[in-house]
PDB file of N, CA and C in Angstrom:
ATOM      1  N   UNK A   1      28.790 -54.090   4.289  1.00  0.00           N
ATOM      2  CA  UNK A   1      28.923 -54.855   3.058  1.00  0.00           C
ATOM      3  C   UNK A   1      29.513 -56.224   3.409  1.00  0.00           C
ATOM      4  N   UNK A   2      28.940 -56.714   2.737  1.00  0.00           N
ATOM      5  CA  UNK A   2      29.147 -58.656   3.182  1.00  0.00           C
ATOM      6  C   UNK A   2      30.517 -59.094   2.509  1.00  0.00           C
ATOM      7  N   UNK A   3      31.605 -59.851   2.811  1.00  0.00           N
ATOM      8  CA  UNK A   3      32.631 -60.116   2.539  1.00  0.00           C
ATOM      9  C   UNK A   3      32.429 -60.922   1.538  1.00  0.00           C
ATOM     10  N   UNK A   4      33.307 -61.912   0.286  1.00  0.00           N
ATOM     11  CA  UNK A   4      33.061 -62.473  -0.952  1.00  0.00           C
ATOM     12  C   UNK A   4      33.173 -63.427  -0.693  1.00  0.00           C
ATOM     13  N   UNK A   5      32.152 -64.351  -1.440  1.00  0.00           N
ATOM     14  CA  UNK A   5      32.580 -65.786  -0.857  1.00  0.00           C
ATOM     15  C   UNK A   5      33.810 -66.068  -0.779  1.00  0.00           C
ATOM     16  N   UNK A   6      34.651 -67.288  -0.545  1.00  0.00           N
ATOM     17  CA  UNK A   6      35.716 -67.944  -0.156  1.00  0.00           C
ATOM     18  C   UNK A   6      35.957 -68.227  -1.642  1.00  0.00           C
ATOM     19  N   UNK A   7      35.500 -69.178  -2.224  1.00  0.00           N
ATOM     20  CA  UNK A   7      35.674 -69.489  -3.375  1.00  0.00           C
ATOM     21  C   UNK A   7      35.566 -68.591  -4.614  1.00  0.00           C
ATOM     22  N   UNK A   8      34.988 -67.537  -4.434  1.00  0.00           N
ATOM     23  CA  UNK A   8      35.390 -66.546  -5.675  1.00  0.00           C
ATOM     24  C   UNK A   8      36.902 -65.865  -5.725  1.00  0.00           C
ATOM     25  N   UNK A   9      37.671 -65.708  -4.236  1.00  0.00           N
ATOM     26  CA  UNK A   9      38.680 -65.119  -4.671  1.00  0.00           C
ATOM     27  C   UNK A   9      39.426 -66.093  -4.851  1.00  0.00           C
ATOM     28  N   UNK A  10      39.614 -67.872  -4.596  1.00  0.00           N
ATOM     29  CA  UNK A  10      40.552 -68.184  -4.690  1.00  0.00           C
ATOM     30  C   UNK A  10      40.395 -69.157  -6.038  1.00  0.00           C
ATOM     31  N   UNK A  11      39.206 -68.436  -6.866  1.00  0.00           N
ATOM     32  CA  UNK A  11      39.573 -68.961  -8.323  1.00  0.00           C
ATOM     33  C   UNK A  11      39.980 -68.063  -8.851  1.00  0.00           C
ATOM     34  N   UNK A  12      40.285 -66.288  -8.702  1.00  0.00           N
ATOM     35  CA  UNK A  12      40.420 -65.647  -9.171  1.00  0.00           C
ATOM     36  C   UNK A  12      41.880 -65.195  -8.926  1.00  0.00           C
ATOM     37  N   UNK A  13      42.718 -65.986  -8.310  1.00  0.00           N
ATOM     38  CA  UNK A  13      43.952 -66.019  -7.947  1.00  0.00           C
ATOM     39  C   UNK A  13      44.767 -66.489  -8.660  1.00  0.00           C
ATOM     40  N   UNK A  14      44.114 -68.162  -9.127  1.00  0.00           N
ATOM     41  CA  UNK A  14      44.554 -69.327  -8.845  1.00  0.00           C
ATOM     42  C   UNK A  14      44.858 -69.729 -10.591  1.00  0.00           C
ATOM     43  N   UNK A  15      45.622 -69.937 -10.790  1.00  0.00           N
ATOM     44  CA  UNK A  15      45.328 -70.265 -12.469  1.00  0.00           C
ATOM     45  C   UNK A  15      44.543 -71.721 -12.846  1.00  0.00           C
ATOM     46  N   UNK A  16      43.621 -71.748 -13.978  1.00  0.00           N
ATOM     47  CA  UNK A  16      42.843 -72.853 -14.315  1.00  0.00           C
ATOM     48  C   UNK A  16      43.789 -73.520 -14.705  1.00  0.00           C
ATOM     49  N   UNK A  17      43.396 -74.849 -15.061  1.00  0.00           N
ATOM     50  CA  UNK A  17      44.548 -76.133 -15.354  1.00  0.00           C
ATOM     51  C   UNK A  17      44.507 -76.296 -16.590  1.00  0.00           C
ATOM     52  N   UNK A  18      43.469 -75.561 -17.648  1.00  0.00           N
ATOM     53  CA  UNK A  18      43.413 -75.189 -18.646  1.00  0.00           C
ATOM     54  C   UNK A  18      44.305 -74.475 -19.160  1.00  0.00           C
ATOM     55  N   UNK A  19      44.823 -73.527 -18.614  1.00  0.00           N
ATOM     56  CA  UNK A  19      45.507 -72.169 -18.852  1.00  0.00           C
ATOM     57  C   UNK A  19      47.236 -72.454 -18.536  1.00  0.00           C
ATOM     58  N   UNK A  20      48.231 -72.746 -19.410  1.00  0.00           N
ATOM     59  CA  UNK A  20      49.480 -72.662 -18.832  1.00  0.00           C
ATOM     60  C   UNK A  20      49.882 -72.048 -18.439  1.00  0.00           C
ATOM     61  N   UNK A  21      50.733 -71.757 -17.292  1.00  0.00           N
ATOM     62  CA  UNK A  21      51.165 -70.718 -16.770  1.00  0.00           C
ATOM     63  C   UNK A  21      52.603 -70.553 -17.294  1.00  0.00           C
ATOM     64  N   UNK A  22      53.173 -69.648 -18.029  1.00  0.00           N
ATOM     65  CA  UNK A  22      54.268 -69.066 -18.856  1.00  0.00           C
ATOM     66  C   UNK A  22      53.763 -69.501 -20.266  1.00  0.00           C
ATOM     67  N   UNK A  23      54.798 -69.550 -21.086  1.00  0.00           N
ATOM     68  CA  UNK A  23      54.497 -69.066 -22.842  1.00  0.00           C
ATOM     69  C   UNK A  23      54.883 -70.367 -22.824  1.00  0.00           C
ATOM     70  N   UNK A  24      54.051 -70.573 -24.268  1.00  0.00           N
ATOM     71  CA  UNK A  24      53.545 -72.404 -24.649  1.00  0.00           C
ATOM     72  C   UNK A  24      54.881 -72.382 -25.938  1.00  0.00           C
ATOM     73  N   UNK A  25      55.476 -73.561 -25.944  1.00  0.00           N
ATOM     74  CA  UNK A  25      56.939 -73.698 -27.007  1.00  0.00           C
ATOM     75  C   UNK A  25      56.436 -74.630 -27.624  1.00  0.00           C
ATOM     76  N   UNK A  26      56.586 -74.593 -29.394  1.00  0.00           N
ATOM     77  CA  UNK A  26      55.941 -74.993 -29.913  1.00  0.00           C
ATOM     78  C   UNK A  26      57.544 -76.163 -30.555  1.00  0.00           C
ATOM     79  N   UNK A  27      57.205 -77.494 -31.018  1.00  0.00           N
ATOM     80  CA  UNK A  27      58.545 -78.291 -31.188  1.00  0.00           C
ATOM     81  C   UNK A  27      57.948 -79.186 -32.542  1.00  0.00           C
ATOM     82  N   UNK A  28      58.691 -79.249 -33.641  1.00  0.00           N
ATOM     83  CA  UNK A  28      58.098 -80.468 -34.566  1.00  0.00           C
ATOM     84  C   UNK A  28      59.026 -81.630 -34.624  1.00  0.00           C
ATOM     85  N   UNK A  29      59.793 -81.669 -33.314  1.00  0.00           N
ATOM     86  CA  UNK A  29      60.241 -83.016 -32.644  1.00  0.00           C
ATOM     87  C   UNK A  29      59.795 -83.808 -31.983  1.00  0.00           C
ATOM     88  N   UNK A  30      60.360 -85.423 -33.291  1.00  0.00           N
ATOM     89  CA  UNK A  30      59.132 -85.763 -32.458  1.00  0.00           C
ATOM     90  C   UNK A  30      59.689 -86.791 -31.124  1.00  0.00           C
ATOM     91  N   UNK A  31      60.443 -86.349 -31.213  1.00  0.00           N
ATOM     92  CA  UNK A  31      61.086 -87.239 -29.589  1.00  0.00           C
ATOM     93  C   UNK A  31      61.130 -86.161 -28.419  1.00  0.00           C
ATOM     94  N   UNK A  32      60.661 -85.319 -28.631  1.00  0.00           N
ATOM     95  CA  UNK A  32      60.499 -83.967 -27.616  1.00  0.00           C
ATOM     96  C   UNK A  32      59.184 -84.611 -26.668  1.00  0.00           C
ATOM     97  N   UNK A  33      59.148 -84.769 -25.391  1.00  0.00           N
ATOM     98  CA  UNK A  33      58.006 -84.720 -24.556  1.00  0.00           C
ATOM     99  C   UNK A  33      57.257 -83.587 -24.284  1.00  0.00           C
ATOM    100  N   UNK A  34      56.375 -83.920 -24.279  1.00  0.00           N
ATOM    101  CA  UNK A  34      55.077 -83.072 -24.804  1.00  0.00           C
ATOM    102  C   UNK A  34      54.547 -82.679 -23.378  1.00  0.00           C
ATOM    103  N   UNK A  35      54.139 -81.377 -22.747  1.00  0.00           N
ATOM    104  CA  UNK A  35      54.120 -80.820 -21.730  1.00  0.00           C
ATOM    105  C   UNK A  35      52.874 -79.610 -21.757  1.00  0.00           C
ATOM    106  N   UNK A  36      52.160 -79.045 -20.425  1.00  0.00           N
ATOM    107  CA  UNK A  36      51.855 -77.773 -20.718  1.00  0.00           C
ATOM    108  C   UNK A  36      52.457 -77.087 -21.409  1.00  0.00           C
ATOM    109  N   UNK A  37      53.665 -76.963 -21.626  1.00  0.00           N
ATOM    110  CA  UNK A  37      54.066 -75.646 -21.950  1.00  0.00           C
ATOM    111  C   UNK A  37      54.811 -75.917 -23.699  1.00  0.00           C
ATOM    112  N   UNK A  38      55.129 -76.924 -23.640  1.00  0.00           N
ATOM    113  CA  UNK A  38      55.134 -77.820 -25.043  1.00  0.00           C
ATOM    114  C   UNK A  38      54.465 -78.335 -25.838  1.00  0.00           C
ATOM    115  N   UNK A  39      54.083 -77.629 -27.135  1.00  0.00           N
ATOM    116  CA  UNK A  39      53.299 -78.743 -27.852  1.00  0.00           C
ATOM    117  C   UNK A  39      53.782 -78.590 -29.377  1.00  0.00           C
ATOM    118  N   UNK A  40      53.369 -79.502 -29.896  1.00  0.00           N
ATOM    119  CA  UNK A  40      53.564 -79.890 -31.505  1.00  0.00           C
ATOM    120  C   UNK A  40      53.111 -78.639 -32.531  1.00  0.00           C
ATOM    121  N   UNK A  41      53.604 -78.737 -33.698  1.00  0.00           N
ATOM    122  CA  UNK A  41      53.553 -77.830 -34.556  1.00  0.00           C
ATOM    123  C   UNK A  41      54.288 -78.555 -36.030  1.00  0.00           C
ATOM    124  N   UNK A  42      53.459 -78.485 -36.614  1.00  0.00           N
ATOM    125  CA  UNK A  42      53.982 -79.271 -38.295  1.00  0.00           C
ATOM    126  C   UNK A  42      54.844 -78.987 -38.763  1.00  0.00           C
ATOM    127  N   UNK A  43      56.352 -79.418 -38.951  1.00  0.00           N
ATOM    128  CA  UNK A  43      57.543 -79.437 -39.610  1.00  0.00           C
ATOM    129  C   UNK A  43      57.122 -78.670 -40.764  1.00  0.00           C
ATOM    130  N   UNK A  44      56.375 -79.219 -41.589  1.00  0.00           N
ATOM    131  CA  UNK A  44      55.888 -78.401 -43.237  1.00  0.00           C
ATOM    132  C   UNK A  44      55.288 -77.473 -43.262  1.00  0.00           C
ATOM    133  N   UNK A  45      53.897 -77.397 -42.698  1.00  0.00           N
ATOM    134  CA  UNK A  45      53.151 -75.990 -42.493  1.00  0.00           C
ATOM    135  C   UNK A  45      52.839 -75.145 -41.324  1.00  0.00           C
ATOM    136  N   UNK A  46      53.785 -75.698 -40.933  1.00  0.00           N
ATOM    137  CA  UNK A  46      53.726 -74.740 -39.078  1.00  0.00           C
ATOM    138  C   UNK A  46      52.232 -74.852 -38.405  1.00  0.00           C
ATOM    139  N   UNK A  47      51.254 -76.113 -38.973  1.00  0.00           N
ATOM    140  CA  UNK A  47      50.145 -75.829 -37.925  1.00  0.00           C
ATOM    141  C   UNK A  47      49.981 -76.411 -36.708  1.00  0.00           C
ATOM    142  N   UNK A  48      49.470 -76.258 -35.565  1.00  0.00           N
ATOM    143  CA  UNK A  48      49.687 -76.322 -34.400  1.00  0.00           C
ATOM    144  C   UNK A  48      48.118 -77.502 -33.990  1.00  0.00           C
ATOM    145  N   UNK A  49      46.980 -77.655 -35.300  1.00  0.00           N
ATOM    146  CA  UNK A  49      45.755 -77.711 -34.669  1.00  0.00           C
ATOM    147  C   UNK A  49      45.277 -78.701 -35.727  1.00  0.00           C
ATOM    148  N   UNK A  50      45.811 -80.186 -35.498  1.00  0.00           N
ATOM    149  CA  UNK A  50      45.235 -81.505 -36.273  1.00  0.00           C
ATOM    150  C   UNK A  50      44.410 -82.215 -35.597  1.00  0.00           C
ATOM    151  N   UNK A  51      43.906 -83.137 -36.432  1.00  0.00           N
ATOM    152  CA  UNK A  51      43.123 -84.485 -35.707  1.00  0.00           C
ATOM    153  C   UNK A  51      43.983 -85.243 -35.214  1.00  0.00           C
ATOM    154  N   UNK A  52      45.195 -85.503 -36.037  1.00  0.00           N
ATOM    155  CA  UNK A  52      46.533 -86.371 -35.803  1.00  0.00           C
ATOM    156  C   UNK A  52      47.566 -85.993 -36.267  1.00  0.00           C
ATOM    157  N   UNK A  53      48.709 -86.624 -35.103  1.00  0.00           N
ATOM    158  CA  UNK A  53      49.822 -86.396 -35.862  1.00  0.00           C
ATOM    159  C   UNK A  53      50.492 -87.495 -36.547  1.00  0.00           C
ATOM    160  N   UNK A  54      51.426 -86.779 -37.243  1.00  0.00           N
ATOM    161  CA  UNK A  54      52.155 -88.265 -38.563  1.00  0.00           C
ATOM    162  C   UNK A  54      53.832 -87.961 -38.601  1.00  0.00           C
ATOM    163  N   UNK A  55      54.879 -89.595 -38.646  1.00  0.00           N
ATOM    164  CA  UNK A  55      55.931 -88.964 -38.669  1.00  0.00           C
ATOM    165  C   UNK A  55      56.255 -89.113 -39.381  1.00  0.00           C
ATOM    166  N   UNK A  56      57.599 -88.125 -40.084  1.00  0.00           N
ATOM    167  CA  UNK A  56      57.608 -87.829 -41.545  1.00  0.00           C
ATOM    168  C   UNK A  56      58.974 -88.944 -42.190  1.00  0.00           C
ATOM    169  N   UNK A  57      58.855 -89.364 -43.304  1.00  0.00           N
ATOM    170  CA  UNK A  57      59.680 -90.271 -44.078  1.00  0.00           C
ATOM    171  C   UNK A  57      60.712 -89.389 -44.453  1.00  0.00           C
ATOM    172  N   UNK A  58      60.619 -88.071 -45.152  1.00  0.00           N
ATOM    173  CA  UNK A  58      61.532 -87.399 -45.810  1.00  0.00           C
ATOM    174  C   UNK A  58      62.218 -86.816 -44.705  1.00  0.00           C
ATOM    175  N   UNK A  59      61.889 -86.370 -43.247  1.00  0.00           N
ATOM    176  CA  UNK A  59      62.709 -85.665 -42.610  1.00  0.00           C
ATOM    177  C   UNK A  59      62.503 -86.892 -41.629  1.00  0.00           C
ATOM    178  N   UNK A  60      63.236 -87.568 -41.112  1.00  0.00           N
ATOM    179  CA  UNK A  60      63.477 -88.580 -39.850  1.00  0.00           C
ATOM    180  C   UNK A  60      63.195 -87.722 -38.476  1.00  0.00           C
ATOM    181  N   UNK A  61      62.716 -88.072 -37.559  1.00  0.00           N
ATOM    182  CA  UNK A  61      62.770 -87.270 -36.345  1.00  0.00           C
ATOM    183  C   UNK A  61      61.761 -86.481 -36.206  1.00  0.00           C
ATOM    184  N   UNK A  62      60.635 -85.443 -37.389  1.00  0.00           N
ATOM    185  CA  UNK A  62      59.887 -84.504 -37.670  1.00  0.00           C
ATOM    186  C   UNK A  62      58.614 -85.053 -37.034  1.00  0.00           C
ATOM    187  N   UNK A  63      57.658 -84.401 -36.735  1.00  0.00           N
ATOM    188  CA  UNK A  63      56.021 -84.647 -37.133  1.00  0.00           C
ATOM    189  C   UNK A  63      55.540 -83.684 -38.183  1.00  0.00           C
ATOM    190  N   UNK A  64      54.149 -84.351 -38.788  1.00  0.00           N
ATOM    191  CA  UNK A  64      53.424 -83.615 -39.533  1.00  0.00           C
ATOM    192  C   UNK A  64      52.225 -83.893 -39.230  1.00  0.00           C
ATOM    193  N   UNK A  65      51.471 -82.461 -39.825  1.00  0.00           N
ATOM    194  CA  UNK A  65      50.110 -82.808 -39.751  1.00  0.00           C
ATOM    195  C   UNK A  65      49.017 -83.507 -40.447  1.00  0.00           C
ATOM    196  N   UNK A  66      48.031 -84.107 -40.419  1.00  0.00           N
ATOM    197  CA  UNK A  66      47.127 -85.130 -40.797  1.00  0.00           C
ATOM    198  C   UNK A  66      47.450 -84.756 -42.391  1.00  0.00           C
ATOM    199  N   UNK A  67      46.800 -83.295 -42.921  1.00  0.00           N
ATOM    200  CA  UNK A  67      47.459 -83.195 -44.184  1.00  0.00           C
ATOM    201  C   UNK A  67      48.571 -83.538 -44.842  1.00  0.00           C
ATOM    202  N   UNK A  68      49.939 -83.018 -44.371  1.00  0.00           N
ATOM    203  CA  UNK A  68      51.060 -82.729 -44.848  1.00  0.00           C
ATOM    204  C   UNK A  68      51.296 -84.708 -44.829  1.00  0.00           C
ATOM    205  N   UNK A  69      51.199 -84.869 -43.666  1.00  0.00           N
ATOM    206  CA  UNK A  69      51.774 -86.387 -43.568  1.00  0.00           C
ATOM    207  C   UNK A  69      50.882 -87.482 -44.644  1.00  0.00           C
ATOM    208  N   UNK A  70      49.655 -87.195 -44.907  1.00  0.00           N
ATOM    209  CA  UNK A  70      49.320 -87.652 -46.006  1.00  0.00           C
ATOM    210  C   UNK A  70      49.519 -87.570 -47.147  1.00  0.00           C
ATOM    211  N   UNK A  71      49.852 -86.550 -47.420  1.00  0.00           N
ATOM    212  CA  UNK A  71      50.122 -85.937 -48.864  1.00  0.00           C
ATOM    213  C   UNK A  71      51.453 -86.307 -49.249  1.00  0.00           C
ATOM    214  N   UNK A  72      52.289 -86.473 -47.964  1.00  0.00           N
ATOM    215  CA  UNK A  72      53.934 -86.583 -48.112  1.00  0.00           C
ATOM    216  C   UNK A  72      53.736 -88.449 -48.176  1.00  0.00           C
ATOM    217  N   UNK A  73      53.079 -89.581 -48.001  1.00  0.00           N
ATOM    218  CA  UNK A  73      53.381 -90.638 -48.024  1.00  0.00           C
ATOM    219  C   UNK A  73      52.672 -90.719 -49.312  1.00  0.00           C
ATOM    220  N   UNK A  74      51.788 -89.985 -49.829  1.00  0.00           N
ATOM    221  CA  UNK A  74      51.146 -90.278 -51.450  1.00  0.00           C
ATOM    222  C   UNK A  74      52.016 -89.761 -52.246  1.00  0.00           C
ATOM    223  N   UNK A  75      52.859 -88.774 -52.454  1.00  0.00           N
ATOM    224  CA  UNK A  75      53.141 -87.981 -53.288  1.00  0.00           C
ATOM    225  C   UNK A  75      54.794 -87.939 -53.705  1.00  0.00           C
ATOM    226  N   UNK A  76      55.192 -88.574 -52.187  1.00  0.00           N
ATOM    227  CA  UNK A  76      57.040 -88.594 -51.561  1.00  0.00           C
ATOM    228  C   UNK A  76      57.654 -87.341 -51.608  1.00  0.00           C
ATOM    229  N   UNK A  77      56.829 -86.273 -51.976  1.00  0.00           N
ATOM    230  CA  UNK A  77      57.196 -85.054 -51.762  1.00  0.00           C
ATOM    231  C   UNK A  77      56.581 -84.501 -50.875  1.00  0.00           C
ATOM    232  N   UNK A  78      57.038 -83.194 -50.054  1.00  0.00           N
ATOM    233  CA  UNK A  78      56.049 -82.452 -49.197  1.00  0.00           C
ATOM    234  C   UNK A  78      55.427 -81.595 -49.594  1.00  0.00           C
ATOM    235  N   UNK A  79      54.249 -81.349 -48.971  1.00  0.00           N
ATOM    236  CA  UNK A  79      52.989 -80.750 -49.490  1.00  0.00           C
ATOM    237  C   UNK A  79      53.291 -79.153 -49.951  1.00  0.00           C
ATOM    238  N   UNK A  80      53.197 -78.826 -50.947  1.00  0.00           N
ATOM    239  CA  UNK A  80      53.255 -77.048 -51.248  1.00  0.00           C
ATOM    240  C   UNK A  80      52.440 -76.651 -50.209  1.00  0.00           C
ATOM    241  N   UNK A  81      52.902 -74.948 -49.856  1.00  0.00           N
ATOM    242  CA  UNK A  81      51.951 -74.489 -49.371  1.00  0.00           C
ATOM    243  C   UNK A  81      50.825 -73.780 -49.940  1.00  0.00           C
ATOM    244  N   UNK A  82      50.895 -73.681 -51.576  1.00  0.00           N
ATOM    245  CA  UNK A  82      49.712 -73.637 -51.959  1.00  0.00           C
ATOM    246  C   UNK A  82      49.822 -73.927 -53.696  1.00  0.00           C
ATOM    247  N   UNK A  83      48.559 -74.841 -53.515  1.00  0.00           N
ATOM    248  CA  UNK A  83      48.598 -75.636 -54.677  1.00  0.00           C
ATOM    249  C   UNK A  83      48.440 -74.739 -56.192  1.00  0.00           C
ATOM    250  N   UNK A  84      49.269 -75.192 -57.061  1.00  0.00           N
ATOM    251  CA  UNK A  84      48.834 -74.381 -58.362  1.00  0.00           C
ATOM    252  C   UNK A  84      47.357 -74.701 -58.887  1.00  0.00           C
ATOM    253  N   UNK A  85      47.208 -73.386 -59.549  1.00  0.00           N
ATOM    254  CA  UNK A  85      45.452 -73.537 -59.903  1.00  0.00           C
ATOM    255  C   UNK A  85      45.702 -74.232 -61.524  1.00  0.00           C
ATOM    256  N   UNK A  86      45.481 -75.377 -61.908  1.00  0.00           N
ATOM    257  CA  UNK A  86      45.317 -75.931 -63.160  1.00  0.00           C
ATOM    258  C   UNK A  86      44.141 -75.517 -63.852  1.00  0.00           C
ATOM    259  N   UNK A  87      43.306 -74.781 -63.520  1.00  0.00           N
ATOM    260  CA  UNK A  87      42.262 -74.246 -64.674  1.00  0.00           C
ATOM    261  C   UNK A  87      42.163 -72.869 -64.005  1.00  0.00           C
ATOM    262  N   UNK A  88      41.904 -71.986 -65.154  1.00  0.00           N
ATOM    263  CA  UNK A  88      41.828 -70.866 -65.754  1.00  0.00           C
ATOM    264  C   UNK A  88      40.445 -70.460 -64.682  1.00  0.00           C
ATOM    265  N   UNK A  89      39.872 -69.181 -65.126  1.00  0.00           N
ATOM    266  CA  UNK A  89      38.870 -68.787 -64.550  1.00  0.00           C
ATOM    267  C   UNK A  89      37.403 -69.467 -64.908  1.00  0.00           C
ATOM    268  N   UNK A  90      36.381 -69.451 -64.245  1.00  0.00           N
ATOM    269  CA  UNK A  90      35.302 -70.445 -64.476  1.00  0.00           C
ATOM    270  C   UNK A  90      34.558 -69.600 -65.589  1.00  0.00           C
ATOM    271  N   UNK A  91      33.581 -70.002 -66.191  1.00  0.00           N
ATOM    272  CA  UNK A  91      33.004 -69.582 -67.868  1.00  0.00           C
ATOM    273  C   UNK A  91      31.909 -68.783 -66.846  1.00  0.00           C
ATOM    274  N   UNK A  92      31.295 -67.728 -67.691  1.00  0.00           N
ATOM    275  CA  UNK A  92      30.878 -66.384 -67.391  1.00  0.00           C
ATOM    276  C   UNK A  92      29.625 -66.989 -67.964  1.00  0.00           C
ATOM    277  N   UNK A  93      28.571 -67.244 -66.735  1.00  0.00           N
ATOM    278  CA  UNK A  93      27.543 -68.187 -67.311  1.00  0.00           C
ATOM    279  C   UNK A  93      26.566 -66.834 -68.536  1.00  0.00           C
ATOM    280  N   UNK A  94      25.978 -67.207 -69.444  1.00  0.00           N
ATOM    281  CA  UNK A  94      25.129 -66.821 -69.975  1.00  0.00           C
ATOM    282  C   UNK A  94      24.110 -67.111 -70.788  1.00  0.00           C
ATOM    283  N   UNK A  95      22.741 -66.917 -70.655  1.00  0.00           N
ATOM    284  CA  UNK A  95      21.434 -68.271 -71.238  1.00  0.00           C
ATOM    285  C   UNK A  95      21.807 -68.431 -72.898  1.00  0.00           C
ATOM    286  N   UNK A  96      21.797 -69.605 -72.879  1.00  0.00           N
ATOM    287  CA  UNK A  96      22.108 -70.282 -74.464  1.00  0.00           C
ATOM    288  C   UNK A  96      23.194 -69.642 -75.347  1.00  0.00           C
ATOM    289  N   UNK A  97      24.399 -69.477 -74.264  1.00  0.00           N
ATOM    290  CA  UNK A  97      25.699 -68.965 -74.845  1.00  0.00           C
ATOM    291  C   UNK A  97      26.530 -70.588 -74.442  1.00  0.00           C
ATOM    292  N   UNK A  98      28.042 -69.781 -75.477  1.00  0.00           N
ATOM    293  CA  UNK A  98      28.880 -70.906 -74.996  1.00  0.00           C
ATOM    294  C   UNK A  98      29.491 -71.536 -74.227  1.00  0.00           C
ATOM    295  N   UNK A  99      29.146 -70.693 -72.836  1.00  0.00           N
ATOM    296  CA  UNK A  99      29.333 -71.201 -71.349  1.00  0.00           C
ATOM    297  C   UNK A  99      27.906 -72.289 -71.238  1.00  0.00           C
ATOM    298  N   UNK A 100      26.755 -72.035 -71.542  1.00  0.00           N
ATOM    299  CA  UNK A 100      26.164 -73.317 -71.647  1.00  0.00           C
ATOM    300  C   UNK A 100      26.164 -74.617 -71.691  1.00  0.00           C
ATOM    301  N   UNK A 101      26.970 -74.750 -72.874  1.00  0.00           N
ATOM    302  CA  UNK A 101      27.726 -76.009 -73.694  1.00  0.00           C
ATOM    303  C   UNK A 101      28.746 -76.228 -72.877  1.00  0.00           C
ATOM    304  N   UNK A 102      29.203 -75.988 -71.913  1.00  0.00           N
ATOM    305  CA  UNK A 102      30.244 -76.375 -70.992  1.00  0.00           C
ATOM    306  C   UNK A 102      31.802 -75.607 -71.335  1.00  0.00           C
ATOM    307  N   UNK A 103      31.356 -74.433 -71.724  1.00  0.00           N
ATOM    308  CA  UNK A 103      32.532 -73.217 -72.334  1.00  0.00           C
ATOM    309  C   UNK A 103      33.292 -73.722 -73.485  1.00  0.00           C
ATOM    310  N   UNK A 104      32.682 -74.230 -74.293  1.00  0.00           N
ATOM    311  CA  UNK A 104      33.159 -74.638 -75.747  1.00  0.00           C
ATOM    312  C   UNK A 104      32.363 -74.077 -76.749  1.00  0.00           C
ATOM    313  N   UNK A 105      32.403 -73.642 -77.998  1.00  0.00           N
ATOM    314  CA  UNK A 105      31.813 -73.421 -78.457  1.00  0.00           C
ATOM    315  C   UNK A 105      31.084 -74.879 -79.651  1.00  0.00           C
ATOM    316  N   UNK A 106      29.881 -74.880 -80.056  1.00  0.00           N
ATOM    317  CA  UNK A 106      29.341 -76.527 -80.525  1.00  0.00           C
ATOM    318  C   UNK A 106      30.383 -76.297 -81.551  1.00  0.00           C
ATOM    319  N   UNK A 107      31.031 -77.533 -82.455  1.00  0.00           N
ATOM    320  CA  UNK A 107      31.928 -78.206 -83.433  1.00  0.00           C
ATOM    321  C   UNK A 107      30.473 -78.777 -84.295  1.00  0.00           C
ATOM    322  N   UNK A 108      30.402 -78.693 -85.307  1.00  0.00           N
ATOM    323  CA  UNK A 108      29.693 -79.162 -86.669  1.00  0.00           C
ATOM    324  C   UNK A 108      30.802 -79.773 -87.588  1.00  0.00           C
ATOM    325  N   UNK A 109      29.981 -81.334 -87.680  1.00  0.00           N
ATOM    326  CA  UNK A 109      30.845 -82.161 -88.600  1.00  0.00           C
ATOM    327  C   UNK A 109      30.346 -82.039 -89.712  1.00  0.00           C
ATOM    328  N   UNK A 110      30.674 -82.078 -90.555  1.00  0.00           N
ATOM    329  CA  UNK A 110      30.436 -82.601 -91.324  1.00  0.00           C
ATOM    330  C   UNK A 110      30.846 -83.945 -92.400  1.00  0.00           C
ATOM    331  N   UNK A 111      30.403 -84.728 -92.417  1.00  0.00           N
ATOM    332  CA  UNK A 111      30.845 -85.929 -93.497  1.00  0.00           C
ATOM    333  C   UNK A 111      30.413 -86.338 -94.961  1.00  0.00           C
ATOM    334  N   UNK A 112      31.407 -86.072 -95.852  1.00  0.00           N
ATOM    335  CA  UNK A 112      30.922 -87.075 -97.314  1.00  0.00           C
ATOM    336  C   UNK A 112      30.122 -88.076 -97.346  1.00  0.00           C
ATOM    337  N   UNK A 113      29.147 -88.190 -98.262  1.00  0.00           N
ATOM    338  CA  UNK A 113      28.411 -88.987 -98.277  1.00  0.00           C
ATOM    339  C   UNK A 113      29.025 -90.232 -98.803  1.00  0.00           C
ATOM    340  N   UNK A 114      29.101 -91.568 -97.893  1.00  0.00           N
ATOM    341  CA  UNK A 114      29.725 -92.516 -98.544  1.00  0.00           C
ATOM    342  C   UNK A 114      28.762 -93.670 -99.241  1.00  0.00           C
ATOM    343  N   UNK A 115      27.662 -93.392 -99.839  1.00  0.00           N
ATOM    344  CA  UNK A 115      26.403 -94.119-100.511  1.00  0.00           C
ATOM    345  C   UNK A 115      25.369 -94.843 -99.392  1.00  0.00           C
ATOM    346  N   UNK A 116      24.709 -95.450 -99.950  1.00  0.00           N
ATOM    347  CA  UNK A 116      23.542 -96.004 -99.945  1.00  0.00           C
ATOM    348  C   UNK A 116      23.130 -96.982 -98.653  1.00  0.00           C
ATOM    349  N   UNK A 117      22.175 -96.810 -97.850  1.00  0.00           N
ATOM    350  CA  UNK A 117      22.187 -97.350 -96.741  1.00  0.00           C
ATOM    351  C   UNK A 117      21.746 -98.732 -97.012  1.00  0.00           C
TER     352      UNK A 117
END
């Protein structure tokens, strides 16, 4: 039996440069240097996986994520973690019912006749 190439065992040794070697620490400081084994994580919603990061006005020192940090410079508050639902359940469509009409039922005016055109 033929011995393995050279290069199969010593990728199979060897850790990829992809891959950190020990457990990754997650910091939403933002003066913390950023390392394999260090990386960012959102002060507000603990996520680990933005387009960008943002630093925060209300907490000095923090990062946030693309969301939170937007929402927190529009709003000056920080972002809930989940938004209240302002409407009710959606209308229960049915043909030429009052979910039709846009879940109202039609209003009929009526007006006095004020004379003669």
């Amino acid at each position: 039996m033929p011995p393995p190439p050279p290069h199969a065992s010593a990728s199979a040794s060897a850790p990829t440069p992809s891959t950190p070697s020990g457990p990754v620490t997650h910091t939403d400081d933002a003066a913390t240097k950023l390392s394999d084994r260090v990386r960012r994580r959102c002060y507000n919603c603990l996520t680990t996986d933005t387009s960008t990061w943002r630093r925060s006005n209300l907490a000095p020192g923090k990062v946030l994520c693309n969301k939170c940090g937007l929402f927190e410079r529009t709003h000056s508050r920080p972002r809930p973690e989940q938004f209240p639902h302002k409407r009710g359940p959606g209308p229960i469509s049915s043909p030429g019912g009052a979910a039709a009409a846009g879940g109202r039922s039609p209003v009929r005016l009526s007006f006095p006749f004020l004379g003669t055109y």
